[in-house]
Protein backbone atom coordinates (compact mmCIF):
# COMPACT_ATOMS: atom_id res chain seq x y z
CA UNK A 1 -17.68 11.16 5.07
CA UNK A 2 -14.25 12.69 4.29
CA UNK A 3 -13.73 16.22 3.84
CA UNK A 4 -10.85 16.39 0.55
CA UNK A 5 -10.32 14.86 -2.35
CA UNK A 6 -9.94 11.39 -3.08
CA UNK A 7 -7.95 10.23 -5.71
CA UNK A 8 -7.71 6.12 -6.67
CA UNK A 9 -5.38 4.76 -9.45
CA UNK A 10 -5.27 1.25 -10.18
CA UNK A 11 -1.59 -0.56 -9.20
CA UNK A 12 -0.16 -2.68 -12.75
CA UNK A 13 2.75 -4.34 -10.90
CA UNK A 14 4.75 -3.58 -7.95
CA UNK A 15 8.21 -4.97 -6.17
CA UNK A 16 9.37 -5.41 -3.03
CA UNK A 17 12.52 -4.52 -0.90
CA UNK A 18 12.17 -6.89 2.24
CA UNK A 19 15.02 -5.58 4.46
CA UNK A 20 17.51 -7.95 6.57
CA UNK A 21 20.40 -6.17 8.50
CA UNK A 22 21.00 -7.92 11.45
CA UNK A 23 20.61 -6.67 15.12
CA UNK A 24 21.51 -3.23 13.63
CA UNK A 25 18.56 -2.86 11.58
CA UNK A 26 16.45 -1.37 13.97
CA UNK A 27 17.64 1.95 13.85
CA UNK A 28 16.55 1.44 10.13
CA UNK A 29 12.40 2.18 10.54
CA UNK A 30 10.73 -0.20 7.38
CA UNK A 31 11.18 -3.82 7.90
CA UNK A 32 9.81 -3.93 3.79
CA UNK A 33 8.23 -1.65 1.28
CA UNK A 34 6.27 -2.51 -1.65
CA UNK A 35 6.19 -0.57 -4.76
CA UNK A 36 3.76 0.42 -6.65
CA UNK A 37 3.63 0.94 -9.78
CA UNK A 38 1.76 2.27 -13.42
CA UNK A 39 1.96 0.41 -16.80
CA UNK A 40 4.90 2.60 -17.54
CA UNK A 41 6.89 1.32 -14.19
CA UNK A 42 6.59 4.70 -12.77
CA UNK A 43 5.79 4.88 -8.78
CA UNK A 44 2.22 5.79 -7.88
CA UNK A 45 3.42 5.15 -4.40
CA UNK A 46 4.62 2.84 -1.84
CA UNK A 47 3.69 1.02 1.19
CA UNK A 48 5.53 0.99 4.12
CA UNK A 49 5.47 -1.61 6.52
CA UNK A 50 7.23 -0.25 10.29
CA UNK A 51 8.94 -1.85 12.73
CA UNK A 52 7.89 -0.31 15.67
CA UNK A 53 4.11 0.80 14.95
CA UNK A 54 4.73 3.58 18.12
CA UNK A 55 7.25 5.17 15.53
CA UNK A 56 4.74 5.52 12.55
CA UNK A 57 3.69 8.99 11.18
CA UNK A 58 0.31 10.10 12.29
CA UNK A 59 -1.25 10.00 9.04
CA UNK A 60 -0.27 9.07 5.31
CA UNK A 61 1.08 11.24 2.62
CA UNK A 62 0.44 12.68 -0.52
CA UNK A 63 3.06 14.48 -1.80
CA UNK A 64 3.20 17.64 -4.13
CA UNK A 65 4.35 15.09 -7.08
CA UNK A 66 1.45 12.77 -6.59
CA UNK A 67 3.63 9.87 -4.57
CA UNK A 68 1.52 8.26 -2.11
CA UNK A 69 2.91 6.91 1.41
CA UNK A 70 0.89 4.31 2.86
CA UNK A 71 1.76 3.40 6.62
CA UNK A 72 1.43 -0.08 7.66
CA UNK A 73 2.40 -1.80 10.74
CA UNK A 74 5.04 -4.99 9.69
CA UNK A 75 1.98 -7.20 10.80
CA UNK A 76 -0.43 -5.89 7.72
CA UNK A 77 2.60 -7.02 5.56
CA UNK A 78 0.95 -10.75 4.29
CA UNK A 79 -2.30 -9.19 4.01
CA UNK A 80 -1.35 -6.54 1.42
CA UNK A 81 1.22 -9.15 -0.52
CA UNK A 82 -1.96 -11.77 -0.60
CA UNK A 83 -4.19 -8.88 -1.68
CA UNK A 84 -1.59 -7.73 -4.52
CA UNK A 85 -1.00 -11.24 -5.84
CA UNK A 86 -5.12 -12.37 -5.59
CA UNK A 87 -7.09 -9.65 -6.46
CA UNK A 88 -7.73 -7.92 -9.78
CA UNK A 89 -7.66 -5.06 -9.85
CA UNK A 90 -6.21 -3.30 -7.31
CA UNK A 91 -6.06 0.29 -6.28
CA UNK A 92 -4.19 2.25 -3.97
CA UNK A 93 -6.26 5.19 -2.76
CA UNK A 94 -5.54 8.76 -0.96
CA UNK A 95 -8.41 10.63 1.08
CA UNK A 96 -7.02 14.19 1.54
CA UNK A 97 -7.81 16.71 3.51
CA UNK A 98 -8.63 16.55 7.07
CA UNK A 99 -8.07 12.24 6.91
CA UNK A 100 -4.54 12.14 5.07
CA UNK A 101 -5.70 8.46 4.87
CA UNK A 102 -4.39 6.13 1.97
CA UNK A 103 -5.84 2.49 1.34
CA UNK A 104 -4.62 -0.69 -1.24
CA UNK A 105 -8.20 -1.68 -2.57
CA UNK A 106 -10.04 -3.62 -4.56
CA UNK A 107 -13.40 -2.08 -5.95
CA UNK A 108 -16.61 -3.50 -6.16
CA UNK A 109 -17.02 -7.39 -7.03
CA UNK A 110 -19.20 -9.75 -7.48
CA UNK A 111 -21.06 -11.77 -4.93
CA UNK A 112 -19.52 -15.12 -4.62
CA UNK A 113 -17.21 -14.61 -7.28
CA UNK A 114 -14.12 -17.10 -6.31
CA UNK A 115 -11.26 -18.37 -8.38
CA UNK A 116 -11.60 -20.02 -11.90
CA UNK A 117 -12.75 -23.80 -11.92
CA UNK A 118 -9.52 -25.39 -12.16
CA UNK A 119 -7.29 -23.07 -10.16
């Protein structure tokens, strides 16, 4: 188990900056980032998707405000976007201590519990 705290708080909306830039933008390190957000629009965090995993921090972030980095490599990027527009709800998630690990969740669900009829 993880040694720190763990703190969750479920994501209301979020955006996305998807960067383009040419043969230039690799000196630029996020190939997209994803906002997200609280009811209010406030940032509970962001994740960041790299474009060269070997340049990646070690570990996530939580920072003295409560703003949560989550590291991803540019490949995780239609994984978290499906998860964000699928699921309900969704959490992002910070283990501190000696992990510094942050996740995009869901919680628990139902066995088997699919989309609507219909959909």
């Amino acid at each position: 188990m993880p040694s720190g705290v763990i703190v969750a708080e479920k994501i209301i909306s979020y955006d996305i900056a998807y960067y383009a830039g040419g043969k230039f933008a690799s000196g630029y390190p996020f190939r997209a980032i994803i906002g997200l957000r609280r009811e209010d629009g406030s940032l509970i965090g962001g994740a960041y998707f790299h474009r060269d995993q070997g340049k990646m921090p070690d570990t996530d972030e939580q920072t003295s405000t409560g703003y949560i980095w989550c590291h991803y490599h540019w490949e995780d990027f239609p994984h978290i976007l499906d998860m964000l527009r699928n699921e309900n709800p969704v959490y992002v998630r910070y283990v501190a201590g000696s992990w510094n690990l942050a996740s995009i969740t869901t919680m628990m669900e139902p066995v088997g519990e699919g989309e609507p009829k219909g959909s």
